[in-house]
N, C-alpha and C. Protein backbone atom coordinates (compact mmCIF):
# COMPACT_ATOMS: atom_id res chain seq x y z
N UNK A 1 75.65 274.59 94.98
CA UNK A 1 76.61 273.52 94.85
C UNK A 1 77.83 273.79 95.71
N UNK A 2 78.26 274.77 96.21
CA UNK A 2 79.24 275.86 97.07
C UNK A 2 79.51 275.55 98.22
N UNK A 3 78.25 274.70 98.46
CA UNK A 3 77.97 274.61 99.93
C UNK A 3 78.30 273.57 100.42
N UNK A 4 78.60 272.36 100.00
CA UNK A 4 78.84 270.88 100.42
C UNK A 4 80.14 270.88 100.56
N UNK A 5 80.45 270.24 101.99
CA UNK A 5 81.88 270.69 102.25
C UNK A 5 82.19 269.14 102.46
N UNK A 6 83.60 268.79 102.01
CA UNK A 6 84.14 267.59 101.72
C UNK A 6 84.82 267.51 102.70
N UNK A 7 85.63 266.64 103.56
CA UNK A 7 86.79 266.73 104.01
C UNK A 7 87.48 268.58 104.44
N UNK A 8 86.43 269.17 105.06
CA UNK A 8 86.84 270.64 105.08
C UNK A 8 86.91 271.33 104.06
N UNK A 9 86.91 271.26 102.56
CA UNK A 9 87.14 271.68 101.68
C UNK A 9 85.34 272.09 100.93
N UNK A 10 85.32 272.84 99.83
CA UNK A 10 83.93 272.91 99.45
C UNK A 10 84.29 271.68 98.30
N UNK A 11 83.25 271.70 97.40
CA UNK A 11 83.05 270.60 96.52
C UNK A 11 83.59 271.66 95.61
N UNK A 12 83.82 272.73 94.91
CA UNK A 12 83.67 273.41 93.70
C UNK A 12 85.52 273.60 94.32
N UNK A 13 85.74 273.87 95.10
CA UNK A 13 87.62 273.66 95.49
C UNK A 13 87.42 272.29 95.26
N UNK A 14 87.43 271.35 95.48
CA UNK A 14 87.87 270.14 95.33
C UNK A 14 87.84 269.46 93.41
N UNK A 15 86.41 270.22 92.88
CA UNK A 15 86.88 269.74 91.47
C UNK A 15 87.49 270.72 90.54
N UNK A 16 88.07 271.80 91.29
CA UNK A 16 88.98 272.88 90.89
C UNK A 16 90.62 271.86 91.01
N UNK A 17 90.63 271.28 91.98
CA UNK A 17 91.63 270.70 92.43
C UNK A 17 91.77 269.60 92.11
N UNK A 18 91.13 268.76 91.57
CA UNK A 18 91.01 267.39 91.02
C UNK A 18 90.79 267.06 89.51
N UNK A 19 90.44 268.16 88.69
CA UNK A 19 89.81 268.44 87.55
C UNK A 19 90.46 267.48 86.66
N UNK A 20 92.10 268.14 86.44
CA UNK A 20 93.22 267.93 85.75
C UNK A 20 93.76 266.62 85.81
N UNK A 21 94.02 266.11 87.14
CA UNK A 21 94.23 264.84 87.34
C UNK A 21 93.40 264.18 86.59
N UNK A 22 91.77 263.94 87.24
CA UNK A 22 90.48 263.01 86.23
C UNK A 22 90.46 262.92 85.39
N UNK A 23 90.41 264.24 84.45
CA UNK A 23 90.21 264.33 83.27
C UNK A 23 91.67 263.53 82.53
N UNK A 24 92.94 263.09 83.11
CA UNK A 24 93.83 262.95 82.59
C UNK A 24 93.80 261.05 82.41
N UNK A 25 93.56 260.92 84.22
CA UNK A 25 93.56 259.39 84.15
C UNK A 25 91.95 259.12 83.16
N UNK A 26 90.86 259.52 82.64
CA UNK A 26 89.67 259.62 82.56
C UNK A 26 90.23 259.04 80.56
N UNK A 27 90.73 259.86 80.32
CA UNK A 27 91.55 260.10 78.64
C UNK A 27 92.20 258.96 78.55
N UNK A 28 93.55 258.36 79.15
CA UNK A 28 94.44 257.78 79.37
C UNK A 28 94.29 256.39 79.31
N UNK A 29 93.03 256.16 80.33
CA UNK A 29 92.22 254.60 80.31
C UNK A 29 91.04 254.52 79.19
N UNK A 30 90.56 255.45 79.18
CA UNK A 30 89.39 255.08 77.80
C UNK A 30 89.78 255.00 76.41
N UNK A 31 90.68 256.20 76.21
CA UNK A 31 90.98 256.99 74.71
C UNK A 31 90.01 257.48 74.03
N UNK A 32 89.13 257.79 74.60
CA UNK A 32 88.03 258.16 73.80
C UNK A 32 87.70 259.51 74.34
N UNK A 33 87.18 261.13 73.66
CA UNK A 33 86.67 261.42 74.40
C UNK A 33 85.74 262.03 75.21
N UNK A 34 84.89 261.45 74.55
CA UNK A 34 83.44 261.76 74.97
C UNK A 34 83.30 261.07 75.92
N UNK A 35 83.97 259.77 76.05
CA UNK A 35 83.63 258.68 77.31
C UNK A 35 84.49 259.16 78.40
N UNK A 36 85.48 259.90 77.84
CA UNK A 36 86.62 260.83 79.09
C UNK A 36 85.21 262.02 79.78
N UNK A 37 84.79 261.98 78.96
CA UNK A 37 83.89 263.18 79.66
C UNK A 37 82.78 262.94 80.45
N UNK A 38 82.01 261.88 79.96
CA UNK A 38 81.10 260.97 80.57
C UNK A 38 81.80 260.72 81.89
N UNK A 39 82.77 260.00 82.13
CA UNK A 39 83.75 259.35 82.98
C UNK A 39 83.75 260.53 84.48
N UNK A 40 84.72 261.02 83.58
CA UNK A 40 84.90 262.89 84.49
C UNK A 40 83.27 262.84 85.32
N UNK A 41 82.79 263.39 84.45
CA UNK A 41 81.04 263.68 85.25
C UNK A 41 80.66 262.56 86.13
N UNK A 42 80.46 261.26 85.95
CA UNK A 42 80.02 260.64 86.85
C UNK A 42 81.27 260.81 88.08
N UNK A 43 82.19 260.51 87.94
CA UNK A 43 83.29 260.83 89.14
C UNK A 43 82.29 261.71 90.26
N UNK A 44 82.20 263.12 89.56
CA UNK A 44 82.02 264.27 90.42
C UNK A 44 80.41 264.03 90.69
N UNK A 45 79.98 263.76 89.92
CA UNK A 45 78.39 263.83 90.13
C UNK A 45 78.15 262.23 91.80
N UNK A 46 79.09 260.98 91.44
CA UNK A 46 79.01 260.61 92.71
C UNK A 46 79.91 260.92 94.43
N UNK A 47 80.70 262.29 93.98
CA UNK A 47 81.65 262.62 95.18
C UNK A 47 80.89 263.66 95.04
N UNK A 48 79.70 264.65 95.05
CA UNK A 48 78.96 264.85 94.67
C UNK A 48 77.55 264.36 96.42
């Protein structure tokens, strides 16, 4: 997964770097959060 490089960056830096944000707007708009988590995953699974 290490290996896919984004914009110069790897993918595992980028959802190191993005995690906090998602997971925040992810909570924020649903309130729920299992669907925050669902949410989160598809994000990464389609930037990905």
């Amino acid at each position: 997964m290490g290996d896919r490089i984004l914009l110069g960056k790897s993918f595992d830096h980028i959802v190191m770097e993005y995690s906090d944000m998602v997971t925040r707007i992810c909570i924020l708009n649903l309130r729920n959060s299992q669907d925050a988590k669902d949410c989160f995953q598809n994000i990464f699974i389609k930037l990905y």
